[in-house]
Protein backbone atom coordinates (compact mmCIF):
# COMPACT_ATOMS: atom_id res chain seq x y z
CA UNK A 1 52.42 93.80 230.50
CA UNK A 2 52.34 96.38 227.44
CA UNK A 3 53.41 93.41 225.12
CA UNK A 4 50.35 90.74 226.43
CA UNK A 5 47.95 93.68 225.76
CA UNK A 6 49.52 94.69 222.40
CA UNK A 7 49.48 90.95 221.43
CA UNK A 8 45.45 90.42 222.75
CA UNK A 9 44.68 93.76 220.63
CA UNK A 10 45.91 91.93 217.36
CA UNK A 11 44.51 88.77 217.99
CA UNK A 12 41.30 90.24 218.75
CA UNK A 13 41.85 92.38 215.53
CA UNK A 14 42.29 89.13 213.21
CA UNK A 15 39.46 87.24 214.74
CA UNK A 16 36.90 90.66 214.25
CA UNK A 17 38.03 90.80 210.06
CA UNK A 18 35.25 88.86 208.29
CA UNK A 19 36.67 86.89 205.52
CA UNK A 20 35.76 87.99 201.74
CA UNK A 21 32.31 86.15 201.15
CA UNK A 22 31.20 88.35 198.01
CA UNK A 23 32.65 87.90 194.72
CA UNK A 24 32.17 89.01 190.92
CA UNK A 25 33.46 87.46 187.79
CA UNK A 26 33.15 88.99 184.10
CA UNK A 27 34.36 87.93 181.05
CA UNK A 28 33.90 88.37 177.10
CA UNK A 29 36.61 86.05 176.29
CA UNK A 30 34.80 82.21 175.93
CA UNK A 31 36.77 78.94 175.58
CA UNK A 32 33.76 76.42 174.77
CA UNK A 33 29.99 75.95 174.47
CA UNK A 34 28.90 72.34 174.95
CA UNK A 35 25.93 71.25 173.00
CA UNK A 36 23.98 68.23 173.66
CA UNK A 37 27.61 66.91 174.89
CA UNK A 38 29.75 67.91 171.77
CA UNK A 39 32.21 71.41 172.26
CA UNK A 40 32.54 73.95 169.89
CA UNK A 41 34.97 77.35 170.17
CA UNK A 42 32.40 80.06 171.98
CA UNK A 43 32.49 84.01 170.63
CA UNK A 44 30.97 86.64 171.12
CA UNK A 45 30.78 86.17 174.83
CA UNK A 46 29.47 87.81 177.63
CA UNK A 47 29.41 86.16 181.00
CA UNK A 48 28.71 88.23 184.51
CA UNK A 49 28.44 85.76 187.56
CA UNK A 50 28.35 87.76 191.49
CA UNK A 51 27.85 85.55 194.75
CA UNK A 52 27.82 85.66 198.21
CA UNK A 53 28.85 82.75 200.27
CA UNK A 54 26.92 84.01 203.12
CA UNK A 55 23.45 84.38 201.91
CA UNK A 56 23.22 81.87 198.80
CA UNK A 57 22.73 84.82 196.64
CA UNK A 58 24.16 84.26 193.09
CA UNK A 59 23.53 85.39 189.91
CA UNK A 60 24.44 84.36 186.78
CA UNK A 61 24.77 85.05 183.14
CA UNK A 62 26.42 83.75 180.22
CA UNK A 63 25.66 84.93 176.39
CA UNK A 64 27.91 83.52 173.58
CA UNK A 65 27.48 81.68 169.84
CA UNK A 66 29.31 78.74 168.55
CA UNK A 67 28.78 77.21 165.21
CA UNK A 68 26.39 79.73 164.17
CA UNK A 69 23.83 79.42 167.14
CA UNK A 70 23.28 81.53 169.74
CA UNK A 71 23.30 80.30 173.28
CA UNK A 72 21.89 82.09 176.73
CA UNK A 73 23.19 80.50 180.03
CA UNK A 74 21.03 82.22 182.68
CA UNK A 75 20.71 80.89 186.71
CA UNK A 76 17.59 80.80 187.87
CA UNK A 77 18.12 83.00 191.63
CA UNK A 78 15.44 81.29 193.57
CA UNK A 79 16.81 78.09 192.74
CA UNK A 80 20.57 78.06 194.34
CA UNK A 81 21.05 75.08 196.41
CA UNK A 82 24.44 75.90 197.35
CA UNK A 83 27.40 78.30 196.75
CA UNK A 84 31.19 78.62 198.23
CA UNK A 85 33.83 80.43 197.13
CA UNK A 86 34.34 78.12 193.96
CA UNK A 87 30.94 76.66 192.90
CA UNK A 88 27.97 77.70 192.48
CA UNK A 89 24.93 74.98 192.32
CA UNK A 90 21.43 75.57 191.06
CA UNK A 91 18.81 75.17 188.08
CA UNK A 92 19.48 76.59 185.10
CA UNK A 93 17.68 78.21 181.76
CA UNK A 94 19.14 77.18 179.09
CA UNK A 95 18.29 79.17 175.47
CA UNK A 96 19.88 78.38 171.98
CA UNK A 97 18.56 80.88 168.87
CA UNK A 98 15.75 82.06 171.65
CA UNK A 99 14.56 78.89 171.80
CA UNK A 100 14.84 77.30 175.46
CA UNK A 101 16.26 74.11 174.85
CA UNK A 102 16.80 73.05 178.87
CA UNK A 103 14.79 74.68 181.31
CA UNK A 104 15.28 74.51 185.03
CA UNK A 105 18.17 71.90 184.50
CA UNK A 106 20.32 71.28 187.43
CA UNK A 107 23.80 72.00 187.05
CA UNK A 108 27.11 73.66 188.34
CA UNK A 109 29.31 76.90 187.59
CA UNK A 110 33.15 76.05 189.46
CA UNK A 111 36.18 77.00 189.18
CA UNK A 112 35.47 80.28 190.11
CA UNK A 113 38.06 80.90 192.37
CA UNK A 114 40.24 81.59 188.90
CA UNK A 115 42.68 84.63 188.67
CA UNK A 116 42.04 87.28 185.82
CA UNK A 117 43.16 85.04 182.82
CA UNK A 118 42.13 81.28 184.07
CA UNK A 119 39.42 79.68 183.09
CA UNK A 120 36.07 78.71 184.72
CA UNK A 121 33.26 76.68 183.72
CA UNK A 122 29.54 75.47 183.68
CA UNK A 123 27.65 72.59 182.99
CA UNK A 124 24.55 70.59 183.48
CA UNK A 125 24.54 67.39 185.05
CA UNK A 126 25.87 64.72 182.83
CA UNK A 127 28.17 67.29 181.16
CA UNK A 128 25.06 67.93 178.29
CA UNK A 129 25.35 71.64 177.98
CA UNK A 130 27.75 73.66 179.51
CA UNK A 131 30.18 77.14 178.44
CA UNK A 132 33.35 77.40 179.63
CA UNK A 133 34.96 80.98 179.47
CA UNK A 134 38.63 83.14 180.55
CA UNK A 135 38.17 85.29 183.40
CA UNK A 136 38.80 88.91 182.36
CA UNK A 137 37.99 90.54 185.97
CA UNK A 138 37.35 89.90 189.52
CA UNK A 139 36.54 91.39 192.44
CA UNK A 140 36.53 89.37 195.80
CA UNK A 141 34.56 92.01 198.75
């Protein structure tokens, strides 16, 4: 009888633990920046991305420069139409030099299930702009 309630306490245990919907990426190591569909070596980089597959919240933020330009990758919050534990779909602000070059353009950040040194990327639909970077840290919550 001790065993049936020892094995019901567990069970009930494993069913109560919520699995890990919140996660946070960071990087300042970039692979690529795609402009206007042709890839160049990214430096310089900053990238912070945090989601929660729960509540749609994401935010995301990626700063680099390739051949002498500088881009800003930026989700726009109110606009996530969905997120999981490896993508993250929305409309996106796209800047190069300070200049916005695509605003509110639809596009994807995946991947992002990636251990501390894989990579993850974005881009826009059609593959027109997009970064790519190495993931440096990560914490799943």
């Amino acid at each position: 009888m001790k065993a049936i309630s020892s094995v019901a306490a567990a069970a009930a245990l494993f069913v109560s633990v919520p699995a890990l919907a919140g996660h946070s990426i960071q990087s300042t190591h970039g692979l690529s920046i795609v402009d206007n569909g042709a890839s160049s070596p990214a430096t310089g980089v900053n990238m912070a991305i945090t989601w929660n597959e729960s509540t749609l919240y994401a935010y995301a933020s990626f700063s680099g420069i390739a051949n002498g330009n500088s881009y800003d990758f930026n989700l726009v919050g109110s606009s996530v139409t969905a997120v999981t534990a490896s993508n993250i779909n929305g409309l996106w602000n796209i800047h190069r030099n300070g200049v916005l070059i695509c605003g509110g353009c639809t596009g994807s950040a995946y991947g992002l299930t990636a251990g501390v040194g894989s990579g993850i990327k974005f881009y826009t639909s059609g593959e027109v702009y997009g970064f790519s970077a190495y993931v440096d840290a990560r914490q799943d919550y």
